[in-house]
N, C-alpha and C. Protein backbone atom coordinates (compact mmCIF):
# COMPACT_ATOMS: atom_id res chain seq x y z
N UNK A 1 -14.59 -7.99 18.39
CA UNK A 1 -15.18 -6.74 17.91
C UNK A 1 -14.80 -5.58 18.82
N UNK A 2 -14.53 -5.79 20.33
CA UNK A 2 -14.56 -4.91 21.15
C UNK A 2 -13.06 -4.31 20.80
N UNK A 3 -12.25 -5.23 20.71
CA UNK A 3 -10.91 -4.78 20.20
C UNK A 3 -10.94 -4.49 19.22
N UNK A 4 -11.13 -4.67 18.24
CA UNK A 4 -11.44 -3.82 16.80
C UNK A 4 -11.72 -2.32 17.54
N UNK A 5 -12.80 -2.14 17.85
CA UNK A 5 -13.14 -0.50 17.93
C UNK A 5 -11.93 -0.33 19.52
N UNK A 6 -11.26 -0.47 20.20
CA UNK A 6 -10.86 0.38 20.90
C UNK A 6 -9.48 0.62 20.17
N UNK A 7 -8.99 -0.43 19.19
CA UNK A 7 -7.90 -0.21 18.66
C UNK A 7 -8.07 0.63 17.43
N UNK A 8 -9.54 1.10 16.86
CA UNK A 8 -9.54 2.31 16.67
C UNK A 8 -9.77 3.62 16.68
N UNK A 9 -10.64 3.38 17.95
CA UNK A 9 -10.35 4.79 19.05
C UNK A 9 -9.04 5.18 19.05
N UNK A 10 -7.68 4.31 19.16
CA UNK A 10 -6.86 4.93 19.92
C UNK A 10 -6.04 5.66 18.70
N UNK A 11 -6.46 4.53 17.53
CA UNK A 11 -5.88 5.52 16.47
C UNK A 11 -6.16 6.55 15.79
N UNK A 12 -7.57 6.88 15.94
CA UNK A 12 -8.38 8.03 15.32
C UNK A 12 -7.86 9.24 17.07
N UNK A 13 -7.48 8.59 18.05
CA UNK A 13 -6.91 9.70 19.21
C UNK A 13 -5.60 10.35 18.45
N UNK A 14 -4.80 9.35 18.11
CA UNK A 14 -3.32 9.47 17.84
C UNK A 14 -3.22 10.30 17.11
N UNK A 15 -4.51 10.55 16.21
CA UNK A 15 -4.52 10.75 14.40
C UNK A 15 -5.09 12.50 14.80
N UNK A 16 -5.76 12.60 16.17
CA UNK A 16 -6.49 14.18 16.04
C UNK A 16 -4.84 14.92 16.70
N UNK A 17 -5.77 16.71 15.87
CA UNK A 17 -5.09 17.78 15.95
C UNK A 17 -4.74 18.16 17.43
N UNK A 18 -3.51 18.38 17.70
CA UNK A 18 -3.34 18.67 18.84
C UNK A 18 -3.37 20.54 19.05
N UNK A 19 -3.47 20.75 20.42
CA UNK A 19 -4.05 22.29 20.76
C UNK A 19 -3.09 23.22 20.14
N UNK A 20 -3.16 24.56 20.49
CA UNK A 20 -2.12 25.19 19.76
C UNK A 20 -0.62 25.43 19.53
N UNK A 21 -0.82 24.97 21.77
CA UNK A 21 0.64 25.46 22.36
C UNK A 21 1.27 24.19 22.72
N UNK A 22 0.59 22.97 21.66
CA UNK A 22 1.35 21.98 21.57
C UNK A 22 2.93 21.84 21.98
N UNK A 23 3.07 21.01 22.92
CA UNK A 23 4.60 20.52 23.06
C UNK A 23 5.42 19.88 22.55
N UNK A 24 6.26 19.36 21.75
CA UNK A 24 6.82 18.41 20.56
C UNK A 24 8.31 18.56 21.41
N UNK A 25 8.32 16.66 21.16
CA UNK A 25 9.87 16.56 21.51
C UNK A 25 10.01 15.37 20.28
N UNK A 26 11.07 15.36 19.80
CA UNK A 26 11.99 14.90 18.52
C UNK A 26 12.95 13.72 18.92
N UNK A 27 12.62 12.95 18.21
CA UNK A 27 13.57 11.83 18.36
C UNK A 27 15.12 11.53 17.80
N UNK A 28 15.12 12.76 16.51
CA UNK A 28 15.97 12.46 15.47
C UNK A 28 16.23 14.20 14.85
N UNK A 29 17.58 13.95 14.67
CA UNK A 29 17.60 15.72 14.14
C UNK A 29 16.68 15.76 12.81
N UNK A 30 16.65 14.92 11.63
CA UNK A 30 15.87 15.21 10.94
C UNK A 30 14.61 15.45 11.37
N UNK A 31 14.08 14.97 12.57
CA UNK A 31 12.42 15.10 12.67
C UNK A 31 12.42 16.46 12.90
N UNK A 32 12.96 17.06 13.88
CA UNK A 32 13.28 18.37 14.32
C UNK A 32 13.38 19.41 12.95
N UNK A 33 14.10 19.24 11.99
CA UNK A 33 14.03 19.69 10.57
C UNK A 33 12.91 20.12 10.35
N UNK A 34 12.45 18.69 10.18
CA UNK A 34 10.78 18.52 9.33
C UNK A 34 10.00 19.35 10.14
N UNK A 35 9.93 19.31 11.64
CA UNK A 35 8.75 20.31 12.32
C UNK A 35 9.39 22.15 12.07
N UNK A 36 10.06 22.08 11.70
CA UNK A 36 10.85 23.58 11.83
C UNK A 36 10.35 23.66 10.25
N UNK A 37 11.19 23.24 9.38
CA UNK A 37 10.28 23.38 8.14
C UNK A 37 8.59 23.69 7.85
N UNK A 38 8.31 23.00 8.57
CA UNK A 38 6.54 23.07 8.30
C UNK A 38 5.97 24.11 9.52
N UNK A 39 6.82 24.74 9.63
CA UNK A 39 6.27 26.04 10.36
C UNK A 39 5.93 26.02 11.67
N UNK A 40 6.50 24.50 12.35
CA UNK A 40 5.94 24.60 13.92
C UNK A 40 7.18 24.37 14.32
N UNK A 41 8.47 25.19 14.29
CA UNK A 41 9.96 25.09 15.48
C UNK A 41 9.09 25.57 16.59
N UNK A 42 8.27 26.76 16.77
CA UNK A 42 8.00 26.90 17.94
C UNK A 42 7.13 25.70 19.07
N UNK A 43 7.01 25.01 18.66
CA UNK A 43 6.49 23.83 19.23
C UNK A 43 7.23 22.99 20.27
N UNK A 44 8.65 22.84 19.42
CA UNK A 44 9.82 22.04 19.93
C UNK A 44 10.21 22.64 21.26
N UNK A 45 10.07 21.28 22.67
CA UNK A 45 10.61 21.86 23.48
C UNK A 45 11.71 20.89 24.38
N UNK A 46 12.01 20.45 23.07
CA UNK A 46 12.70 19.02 23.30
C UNK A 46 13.76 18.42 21.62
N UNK A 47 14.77 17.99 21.84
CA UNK A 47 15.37 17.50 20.09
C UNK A 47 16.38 16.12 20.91
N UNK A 48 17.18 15.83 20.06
CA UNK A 48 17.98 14.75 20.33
C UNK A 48 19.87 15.46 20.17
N UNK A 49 20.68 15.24 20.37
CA UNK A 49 22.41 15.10 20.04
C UNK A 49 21.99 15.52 18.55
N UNK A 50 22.66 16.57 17.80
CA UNK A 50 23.22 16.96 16.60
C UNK A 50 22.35 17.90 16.13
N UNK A 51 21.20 18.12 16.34
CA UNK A 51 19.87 19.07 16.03
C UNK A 51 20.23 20.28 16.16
N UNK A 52 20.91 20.47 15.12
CA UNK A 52 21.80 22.11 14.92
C UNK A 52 21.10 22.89 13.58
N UNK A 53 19.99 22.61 12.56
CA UNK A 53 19.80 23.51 12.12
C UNK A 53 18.02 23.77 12.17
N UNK A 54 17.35 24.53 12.26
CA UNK A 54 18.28 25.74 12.17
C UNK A 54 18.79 25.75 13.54
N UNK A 55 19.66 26.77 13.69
CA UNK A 55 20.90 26.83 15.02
C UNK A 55 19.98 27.36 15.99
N UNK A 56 18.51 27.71 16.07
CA UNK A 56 18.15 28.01 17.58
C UNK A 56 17.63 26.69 17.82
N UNK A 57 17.59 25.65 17.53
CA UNK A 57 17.46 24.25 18.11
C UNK A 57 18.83 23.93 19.20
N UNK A 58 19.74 24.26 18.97
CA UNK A 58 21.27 24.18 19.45
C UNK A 58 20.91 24.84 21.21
N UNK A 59 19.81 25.32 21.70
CA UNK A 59 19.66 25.92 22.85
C UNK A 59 18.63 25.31 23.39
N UNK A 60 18.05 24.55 22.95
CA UNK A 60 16.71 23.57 23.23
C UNK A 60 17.59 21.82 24.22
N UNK A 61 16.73 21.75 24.90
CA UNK A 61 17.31 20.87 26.20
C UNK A 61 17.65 19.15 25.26
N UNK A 62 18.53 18.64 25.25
CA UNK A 62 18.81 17.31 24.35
C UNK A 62 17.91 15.93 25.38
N UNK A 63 17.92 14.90 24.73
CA UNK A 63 16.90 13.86 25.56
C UNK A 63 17.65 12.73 25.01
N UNK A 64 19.07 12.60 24.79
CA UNK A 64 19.67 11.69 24.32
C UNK A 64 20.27 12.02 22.68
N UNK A 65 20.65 10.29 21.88
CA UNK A 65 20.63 10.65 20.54
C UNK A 65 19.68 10.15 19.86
N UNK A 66 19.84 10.07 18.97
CA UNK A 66 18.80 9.22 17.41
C UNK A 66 18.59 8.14 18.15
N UNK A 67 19.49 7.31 18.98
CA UNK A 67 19.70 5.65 18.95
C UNK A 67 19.82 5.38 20.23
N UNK A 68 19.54 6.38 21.23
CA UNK A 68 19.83 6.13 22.64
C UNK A 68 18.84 7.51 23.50
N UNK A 69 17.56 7.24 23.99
CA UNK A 69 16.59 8.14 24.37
C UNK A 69 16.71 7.98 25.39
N UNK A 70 16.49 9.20 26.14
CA UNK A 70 16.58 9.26 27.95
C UNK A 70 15.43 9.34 28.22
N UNK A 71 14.69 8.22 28.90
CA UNK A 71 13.04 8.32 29.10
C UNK A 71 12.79 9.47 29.94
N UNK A 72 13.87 9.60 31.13
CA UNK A 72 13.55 10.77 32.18
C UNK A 72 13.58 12.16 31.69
N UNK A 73 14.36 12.40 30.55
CA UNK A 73 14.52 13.71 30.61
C UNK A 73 13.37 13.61 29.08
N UNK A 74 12.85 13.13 28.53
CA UNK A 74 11.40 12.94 27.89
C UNK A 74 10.24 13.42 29.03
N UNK A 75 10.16 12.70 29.80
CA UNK A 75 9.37 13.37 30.33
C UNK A 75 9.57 14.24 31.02
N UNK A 76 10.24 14.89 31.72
CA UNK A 76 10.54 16.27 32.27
C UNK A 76 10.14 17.10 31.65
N UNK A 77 10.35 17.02 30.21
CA UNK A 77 9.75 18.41 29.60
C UNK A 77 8.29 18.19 29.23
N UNK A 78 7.77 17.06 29.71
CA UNK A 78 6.30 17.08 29.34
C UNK A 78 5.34 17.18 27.95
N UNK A 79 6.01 16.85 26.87
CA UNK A 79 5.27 16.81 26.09
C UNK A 79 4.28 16.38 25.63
N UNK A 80 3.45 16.83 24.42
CA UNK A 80 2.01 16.90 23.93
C UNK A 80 2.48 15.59 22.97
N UNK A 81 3.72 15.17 22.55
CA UNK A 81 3.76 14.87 21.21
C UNK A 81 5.06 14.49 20.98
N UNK A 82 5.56 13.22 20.54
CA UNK A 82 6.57 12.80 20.85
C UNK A 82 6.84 12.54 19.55
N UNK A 83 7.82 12.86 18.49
CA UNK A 83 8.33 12.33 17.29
C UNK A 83 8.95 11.47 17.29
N UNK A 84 9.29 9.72 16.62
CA UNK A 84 9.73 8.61 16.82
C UNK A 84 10.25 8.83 14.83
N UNK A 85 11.78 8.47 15.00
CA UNK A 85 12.05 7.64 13.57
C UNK A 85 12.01 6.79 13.14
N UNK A 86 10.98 5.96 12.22
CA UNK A 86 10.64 5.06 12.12
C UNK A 86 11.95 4.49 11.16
N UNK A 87 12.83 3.56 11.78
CA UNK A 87 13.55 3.48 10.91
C UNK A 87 15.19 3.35 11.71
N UNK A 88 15.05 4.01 13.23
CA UNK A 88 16.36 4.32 13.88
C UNK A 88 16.01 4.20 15.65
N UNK A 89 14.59 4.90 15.60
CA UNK A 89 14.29 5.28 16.86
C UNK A 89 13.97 3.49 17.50
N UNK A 90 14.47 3.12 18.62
CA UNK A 90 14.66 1.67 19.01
C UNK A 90 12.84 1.63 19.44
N UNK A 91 12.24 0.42 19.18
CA UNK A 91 10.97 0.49 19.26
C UNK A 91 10.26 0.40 20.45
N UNK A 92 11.44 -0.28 21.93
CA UNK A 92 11.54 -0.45 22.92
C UNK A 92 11.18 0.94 23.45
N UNK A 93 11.68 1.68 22.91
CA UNK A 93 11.87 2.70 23.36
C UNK A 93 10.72 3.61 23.13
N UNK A 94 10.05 3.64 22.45
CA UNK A 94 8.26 3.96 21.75
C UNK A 94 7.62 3.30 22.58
N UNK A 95 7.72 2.18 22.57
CA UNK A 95 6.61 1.48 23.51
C UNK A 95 6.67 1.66 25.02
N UNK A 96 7.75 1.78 25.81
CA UNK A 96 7.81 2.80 27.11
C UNK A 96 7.30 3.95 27.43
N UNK A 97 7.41 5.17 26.04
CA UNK A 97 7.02 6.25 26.09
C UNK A 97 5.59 6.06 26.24
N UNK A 98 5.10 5.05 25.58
CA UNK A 98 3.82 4.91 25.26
C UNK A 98 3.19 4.81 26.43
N UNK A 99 3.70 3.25 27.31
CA UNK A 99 3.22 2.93 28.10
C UNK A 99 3.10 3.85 29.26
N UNK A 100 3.83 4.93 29.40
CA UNK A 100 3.69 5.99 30.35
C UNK A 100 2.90 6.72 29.92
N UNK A 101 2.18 6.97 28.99
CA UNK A 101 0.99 8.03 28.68
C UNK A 101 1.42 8.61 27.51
N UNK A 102 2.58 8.83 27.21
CA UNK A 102 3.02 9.80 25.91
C UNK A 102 2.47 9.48 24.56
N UNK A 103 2.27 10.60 24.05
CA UNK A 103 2.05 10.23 22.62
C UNK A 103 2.84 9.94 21.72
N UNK A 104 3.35 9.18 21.13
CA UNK A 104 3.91 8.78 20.05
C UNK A 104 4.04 8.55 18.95
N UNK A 105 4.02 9.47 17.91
CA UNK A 105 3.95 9.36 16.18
C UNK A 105 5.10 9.00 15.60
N UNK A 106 5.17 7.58 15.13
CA UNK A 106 6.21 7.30 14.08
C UNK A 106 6.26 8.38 12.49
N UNK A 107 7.09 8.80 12.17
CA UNK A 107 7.54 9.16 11.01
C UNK A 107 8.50 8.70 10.31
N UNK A 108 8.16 7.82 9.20
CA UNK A 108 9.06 7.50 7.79
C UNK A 108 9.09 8.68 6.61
N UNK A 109 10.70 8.68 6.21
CA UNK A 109 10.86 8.85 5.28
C UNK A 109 12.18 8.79 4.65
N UNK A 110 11.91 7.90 3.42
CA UNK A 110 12.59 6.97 3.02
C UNK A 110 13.17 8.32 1.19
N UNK A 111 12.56 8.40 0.65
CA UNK A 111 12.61 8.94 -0.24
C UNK A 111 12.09 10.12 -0.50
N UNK A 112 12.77 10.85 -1.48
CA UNK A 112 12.72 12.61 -1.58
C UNK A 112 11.28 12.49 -1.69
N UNK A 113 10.78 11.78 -2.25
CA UNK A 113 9.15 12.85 -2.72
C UNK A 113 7.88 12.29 -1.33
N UNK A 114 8.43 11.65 -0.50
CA UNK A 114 8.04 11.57 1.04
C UNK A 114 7.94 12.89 1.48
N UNK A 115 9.18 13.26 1.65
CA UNK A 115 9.38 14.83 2.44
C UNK A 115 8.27 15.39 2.44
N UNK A 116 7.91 15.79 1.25
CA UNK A 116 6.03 16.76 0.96
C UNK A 116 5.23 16.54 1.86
N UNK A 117 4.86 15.20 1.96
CA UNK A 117 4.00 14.36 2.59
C UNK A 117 3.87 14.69 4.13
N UNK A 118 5.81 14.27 4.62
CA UNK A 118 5.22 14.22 5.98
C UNK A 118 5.51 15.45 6.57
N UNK A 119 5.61 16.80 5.78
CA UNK A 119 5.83 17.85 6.22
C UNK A 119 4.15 18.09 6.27
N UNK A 120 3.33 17.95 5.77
CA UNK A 120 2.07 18.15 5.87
C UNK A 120 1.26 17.48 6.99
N UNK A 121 1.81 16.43 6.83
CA UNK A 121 1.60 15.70 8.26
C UNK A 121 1.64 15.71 9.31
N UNK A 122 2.94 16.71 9.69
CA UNK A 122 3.31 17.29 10.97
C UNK A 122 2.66 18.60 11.27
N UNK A 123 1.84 19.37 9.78
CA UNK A 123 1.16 20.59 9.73
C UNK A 123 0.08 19.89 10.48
N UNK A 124 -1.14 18.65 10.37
CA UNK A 124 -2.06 18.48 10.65
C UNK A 124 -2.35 17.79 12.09
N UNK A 125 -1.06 17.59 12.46
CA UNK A 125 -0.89 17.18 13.95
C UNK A 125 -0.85 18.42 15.02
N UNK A 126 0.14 19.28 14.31
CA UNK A 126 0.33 20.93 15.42
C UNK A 126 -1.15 22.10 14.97
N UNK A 127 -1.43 21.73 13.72
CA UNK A 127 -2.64 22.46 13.48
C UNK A 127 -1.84 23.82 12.93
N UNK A 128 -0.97 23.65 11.93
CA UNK A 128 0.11 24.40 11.34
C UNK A 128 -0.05 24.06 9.55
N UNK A 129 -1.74 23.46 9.45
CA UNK A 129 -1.75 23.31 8.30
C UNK A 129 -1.50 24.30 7.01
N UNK A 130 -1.69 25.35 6.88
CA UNK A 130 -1.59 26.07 5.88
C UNK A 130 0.14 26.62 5.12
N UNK A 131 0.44 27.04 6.41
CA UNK A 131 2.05 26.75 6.49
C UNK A 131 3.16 25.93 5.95
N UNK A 132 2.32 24.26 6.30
CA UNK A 132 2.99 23.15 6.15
C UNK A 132 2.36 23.00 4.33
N UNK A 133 1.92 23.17 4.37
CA UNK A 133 1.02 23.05 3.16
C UNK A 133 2.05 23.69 1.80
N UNK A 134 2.13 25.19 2.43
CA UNK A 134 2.87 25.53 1.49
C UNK A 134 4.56 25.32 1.00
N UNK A 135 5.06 24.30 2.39
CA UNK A 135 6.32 24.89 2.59
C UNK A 135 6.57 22.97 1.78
N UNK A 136 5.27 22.78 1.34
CA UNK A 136 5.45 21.04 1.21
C UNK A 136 4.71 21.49 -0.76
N UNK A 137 4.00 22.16 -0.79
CA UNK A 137 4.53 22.45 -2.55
C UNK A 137 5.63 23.46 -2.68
N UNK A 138 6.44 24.04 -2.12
CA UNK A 138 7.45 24.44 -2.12
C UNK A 138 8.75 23.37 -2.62
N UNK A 139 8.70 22.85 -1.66
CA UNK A 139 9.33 21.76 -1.92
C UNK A 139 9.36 21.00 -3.06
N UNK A 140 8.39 20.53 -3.47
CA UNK A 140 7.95 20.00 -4.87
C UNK A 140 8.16 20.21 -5.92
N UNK A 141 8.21 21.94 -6.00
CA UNK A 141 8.37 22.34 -6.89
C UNK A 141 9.92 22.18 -7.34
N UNK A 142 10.80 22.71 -6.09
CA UNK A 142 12.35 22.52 -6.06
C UNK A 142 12.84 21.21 -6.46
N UNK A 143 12.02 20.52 -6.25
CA UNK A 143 12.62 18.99 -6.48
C UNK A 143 12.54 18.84 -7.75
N UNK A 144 11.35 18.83 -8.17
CA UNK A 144 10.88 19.32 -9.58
C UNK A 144 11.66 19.85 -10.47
N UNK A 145 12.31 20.96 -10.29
CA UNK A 145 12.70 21.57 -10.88
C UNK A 145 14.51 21.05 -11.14
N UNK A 146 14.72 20.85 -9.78
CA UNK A 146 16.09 19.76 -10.00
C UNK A 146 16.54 18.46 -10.65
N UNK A 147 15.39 17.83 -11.15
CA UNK A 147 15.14 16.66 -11.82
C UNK A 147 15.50 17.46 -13.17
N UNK A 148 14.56 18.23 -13.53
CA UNK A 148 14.70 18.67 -14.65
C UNK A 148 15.61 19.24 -15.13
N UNK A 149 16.18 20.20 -14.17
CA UNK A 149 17.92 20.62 -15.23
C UNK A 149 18.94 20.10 -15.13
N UNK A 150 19.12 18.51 -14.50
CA UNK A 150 20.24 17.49 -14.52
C UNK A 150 19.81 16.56 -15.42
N UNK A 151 18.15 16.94 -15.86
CA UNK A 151 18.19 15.58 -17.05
C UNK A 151 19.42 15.32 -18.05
N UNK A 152 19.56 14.32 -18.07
CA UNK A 152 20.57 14.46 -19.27
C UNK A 152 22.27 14.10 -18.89
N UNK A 153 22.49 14.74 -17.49
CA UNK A 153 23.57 15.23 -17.36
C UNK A 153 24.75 13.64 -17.14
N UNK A 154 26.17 14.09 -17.28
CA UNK A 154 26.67 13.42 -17.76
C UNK A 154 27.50 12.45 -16.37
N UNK A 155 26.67 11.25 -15.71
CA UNK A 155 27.22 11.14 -14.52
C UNK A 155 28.35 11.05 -13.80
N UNK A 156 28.17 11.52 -13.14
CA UNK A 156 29.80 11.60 -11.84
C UNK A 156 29.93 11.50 -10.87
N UNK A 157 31.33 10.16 -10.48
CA UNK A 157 30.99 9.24 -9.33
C UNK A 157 31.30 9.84 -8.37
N UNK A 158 30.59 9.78 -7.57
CA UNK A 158 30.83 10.76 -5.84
C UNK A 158 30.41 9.81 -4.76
N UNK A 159 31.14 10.58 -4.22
CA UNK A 159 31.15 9.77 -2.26
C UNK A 159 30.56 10.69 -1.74
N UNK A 160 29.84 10.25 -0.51
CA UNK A 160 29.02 11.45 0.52
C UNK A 160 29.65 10.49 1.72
N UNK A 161 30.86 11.72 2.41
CA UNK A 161 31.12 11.18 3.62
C UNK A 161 30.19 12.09 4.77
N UNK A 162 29.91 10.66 5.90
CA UNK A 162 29.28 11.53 6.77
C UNK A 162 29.49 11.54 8.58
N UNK A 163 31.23 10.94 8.68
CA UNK A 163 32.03 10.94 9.45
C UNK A 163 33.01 11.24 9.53
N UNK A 164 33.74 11.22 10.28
CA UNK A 164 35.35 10.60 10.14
C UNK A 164 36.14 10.15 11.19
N UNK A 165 36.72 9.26 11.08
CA UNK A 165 37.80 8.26 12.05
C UNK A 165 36.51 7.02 12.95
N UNK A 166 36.10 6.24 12.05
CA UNK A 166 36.74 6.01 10.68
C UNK A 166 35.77 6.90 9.96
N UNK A 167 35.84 6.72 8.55
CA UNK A 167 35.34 7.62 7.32
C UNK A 167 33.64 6.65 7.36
N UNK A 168 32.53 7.08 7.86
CA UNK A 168 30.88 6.71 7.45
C UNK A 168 30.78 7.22 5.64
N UNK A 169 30.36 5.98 5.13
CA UNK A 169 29.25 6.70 4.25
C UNK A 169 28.44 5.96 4.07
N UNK A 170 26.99 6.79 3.26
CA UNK A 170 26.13 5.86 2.48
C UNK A 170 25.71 4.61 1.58
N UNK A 171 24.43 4.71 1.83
CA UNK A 171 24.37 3.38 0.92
C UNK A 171 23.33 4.06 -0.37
N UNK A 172 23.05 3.41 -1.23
CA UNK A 172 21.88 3.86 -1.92
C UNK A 172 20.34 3.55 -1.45
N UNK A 173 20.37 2.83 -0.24
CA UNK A 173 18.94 3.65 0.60
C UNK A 173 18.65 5.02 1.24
N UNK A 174 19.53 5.63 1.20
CA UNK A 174 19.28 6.72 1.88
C UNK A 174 19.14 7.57 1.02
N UNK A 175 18.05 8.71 1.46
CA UNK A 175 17.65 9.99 0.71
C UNK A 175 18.93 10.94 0.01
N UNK A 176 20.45 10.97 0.99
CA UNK A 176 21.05 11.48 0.47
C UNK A 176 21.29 11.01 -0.92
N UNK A 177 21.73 9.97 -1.10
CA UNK A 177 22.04 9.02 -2.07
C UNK A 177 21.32 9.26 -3.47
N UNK A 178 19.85 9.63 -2.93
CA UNK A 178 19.01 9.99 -4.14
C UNK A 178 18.68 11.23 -4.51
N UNK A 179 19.30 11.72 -3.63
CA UNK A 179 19.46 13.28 -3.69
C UNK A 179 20.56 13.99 -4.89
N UNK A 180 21.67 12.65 -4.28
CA UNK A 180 22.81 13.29 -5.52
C UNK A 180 22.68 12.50 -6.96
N UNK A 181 21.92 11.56 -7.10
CA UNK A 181 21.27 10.95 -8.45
C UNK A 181 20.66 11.96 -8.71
N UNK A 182 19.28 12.77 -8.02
CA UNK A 182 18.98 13.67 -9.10
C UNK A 182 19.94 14.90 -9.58
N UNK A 183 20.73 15.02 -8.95
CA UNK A 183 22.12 16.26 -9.25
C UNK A 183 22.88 15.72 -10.46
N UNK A 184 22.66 14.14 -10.71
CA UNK A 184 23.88 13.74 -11.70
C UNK A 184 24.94 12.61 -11.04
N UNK A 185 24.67 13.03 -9.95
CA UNK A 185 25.99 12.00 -9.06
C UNK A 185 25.57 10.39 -8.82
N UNK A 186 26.78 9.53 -8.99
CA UNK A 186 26.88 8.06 -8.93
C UNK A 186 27.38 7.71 -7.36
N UNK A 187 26.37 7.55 -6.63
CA UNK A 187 26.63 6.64 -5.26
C UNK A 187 27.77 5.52 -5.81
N UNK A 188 29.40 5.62 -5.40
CA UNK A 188 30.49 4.87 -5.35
C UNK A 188 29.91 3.56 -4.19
N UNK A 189 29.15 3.75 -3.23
CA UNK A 189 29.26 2.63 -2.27
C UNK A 189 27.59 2.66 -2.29
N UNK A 190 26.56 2.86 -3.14
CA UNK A 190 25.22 2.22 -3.04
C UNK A 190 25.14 1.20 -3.00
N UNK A 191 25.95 0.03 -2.99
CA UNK A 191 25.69 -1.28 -2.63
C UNK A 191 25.99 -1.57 -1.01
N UNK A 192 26.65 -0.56 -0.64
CA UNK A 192 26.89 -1.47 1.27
C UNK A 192 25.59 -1.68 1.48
N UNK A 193 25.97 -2.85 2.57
CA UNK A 193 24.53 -3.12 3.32
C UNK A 193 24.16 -2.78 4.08
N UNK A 194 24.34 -1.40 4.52
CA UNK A 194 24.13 -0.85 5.70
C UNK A 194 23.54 0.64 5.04
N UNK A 195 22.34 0.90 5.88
CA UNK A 195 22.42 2.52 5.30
C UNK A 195 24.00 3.06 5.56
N UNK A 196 24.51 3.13 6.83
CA UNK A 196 25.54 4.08 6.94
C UNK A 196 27.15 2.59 7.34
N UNK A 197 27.98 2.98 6.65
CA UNK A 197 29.04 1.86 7.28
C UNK A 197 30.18 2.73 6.71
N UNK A 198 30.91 1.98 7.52
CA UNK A 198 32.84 2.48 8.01
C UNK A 198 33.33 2.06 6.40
N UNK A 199 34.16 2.62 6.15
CA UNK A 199 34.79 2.30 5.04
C UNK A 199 36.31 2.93 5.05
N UNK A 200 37.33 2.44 4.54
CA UNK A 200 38.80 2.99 4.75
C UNK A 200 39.35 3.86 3.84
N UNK A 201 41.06 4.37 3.75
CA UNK A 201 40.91 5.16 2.74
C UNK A 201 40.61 4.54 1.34
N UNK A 202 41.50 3.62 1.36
CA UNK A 202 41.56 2.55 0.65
C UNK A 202 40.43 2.28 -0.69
N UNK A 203 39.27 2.04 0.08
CA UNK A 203 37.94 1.85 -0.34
C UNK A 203 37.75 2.95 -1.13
N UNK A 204 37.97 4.34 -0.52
CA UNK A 204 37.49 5.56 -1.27
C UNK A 204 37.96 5.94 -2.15
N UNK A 205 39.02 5.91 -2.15
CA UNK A 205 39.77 6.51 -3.81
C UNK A 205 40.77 5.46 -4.14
């Protein structure tokens, strides 16, 4: 019983609003997105390798990549609030942060109509709710609205490259993937087994 309630103390801790001048460091350029979207970039005082839009992230101190976190320079900048990708961010690597005191919020998102969700989510963590709120039926609506004027439309097979040497692309787990289904477009390689894998020219056309 005693563990029951401290293991949910710690999650009803995890779960409250943090102060205003909250600190946020990012595990993943998308997380960095998502907090800039929902109205708290000013928060970020920390991102990962590639976290270029919007482009004043590009001047913000790096702490590694998506797949390789520098615990030291995590904490140097001291943050309130640590964004983890649930999904990329190595878990080893969460649970260190952890164990040193940091806070740590996993974020999934797997599919477009997620986005809403955890943009609101990140509103109720920085206390950026109203903001996030709107910028997450915003969203909705756009999506919404993109479903609807490709209904119908007549499909066409496309590649989404997202390297080169060798050539990365998708699989049909990834958001991009379902992104260009609602446009009309046929994921050519939604079957690899990999969200992201090498493929030659060969393969592509």
């Amino acid at each position: 019983m005693a563990a029951f309630l401290s293991a949910a103390l710690i999650s009803l801790a995890r779960a409250a609003t943090l102060p205003g001048a909250a600190r946020v460091v990012t595990l993943a350029p998308s997380l960095s997105e998502l907090v800039c979207a929902a109205g708290a970039c000013g928060h970020l005082v920390g991102v990962t390798a590639y976290s270029d839009f919007p482009a004043s992230l590009k001047a913000l101190p790096q702490v590694g990549d998506a797949f390789a976190v520098n615990l030291e320079a995590v904490l140097a900048l001291k943050p309130d609030l640590v964004l983890a990708w649930d999904g990329g961010t190595p878990p080893d690597r969460v649970a260190r942060l952890r164990k040193l005191g940091l806070r740590v919020e996993w974020l999934k998102v797997e599919h477009l109509d997620e986005i809403g969700n955890a943009l609101e989510t990140i509103g109720e963590w920085l206390g950026e709710t109203n903001e996030a709120h709107a910028a997450a039926e915003s969203y909705r609506q756009r999506l919404a609205a993109l479903r609807l004027q490709h209904r119908g439309d007549t499909p066409i097979r496309a590649v989404y490259q997202i390297e080169t040497a060798p050539a990365y692309v998708i699989n049909g787990a990834s958001p991009i993937s379902e992104a260009m289904a609602i446009c009309g477009g046929v994921n050519v390689f939604a079957k690899l087994p990999h969200l992201a894998d090498p493929v030659g020219a060969v393969s592509i056309w």
